[in-house]
Protein backbone atom coordinates (compact mmCIF):
# COMPACT_ATOMS: atom_id res chain seq x y z
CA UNK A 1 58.54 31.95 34.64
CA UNK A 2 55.16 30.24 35.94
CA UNK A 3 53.28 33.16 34.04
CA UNK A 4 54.95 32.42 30.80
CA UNK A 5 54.17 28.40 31.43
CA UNK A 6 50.66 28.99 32.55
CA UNK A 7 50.07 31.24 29.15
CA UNK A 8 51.96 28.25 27.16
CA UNK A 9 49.36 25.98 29.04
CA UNK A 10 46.45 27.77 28.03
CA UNK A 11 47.59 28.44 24.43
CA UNK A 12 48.28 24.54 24.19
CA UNK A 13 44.32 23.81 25.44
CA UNK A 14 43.09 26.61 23.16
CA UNK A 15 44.61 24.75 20.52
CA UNK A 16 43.53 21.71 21.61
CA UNK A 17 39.59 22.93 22.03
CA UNK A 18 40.09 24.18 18.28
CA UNK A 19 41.18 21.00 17.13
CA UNK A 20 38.69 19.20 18.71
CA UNK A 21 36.05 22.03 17.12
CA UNK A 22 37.61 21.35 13.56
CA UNK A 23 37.36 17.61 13.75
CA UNK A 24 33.75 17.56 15.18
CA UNK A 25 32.37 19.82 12.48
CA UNK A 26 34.31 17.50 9.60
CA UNK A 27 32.51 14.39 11.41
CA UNK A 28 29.20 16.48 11.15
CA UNK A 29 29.96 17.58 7.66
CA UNK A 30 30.82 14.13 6.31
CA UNK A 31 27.59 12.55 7.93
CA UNK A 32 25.27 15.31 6.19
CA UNK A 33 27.00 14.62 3.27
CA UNK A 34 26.18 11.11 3.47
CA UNK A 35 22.74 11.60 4.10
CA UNK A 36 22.46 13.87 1.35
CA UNK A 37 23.16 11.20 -0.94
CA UNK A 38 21.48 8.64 0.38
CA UNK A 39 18.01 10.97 0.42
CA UNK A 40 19.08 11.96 -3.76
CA UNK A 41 19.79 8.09 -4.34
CA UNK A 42 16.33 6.93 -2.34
CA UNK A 43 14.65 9.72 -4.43
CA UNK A 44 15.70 9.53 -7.26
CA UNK A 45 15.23 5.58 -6.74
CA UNK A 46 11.79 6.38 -5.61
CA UNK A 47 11.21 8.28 -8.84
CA UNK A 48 12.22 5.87 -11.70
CA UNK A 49 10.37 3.25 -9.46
CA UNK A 50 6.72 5.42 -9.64
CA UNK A 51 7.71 5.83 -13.44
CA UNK A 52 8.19 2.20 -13.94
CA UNK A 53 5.21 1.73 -12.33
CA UNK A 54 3.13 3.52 -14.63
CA UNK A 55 4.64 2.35 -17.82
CA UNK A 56 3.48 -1.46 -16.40
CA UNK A 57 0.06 0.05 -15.66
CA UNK A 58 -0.28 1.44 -18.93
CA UNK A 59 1.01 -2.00 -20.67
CA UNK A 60 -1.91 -3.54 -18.54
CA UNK A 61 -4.23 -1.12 -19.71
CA UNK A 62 -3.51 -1.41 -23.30
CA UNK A 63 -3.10 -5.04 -22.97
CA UNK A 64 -6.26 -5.38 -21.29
CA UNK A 65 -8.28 -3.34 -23.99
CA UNK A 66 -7.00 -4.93 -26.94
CA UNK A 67 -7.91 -8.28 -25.76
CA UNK A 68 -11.25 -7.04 -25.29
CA UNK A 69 -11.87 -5.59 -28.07
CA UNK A 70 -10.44 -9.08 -29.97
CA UNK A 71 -12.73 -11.44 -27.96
CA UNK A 72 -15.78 -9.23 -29.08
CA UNK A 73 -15.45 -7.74 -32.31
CA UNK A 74 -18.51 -6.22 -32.22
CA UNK A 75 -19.08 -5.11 -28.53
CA UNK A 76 -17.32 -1.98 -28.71
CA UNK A 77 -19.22 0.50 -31.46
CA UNK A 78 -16.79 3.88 -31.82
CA UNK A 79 -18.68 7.11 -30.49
CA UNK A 80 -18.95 8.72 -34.06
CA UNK A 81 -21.12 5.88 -34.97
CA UNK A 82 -23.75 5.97 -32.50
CA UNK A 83 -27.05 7.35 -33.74
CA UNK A 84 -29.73 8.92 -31.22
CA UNK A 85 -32.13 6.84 -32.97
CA UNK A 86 -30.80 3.60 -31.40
CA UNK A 87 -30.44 5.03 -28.16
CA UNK A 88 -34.38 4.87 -27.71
């Protein structure tokens, strides 16, 4: 009798290690999860942002040119009509 209550005993931890095991690895398997999402959210986050960010620079730029070229109509001469001749 105390051999079959000593093998019940150590099937009853066995199971109880496993359980433990199993429970552990969903706890690790839900926080990876979550910081798999959180990296694809910051990224992609971090993405639109740099692509926002150029789209304002390149409103700037534009912006910036435009009213340039208004305030002096006759500053900026296009490349095809400079002449050598009045670079000397």
């Amino acid at each position: 009798m105390a051999s079959q209550s000593q093998g019940v005993h150590q099937l009853l931890q066995a199971q109880k290690q496993a359980a433990e095991k199993v429970a552990d690895a969903r706890k690790r398997k839900a926080l990876c999860l979550s910081r798999q999402r959180r990296r694809r959210r910051w990224g992609w986050s971090c993405t639109r942002e740099r692509e926002r960010e150029r789209e304002r620079e390149s409103k700037r730029e534009s912006k910036h040119r435009n009213s340039r070229a208004s305030s002096r109509p006759g500053f900026i001469i296009p490349e095809k009509e400079i002449k050598t001749s009045d670079l000397k």
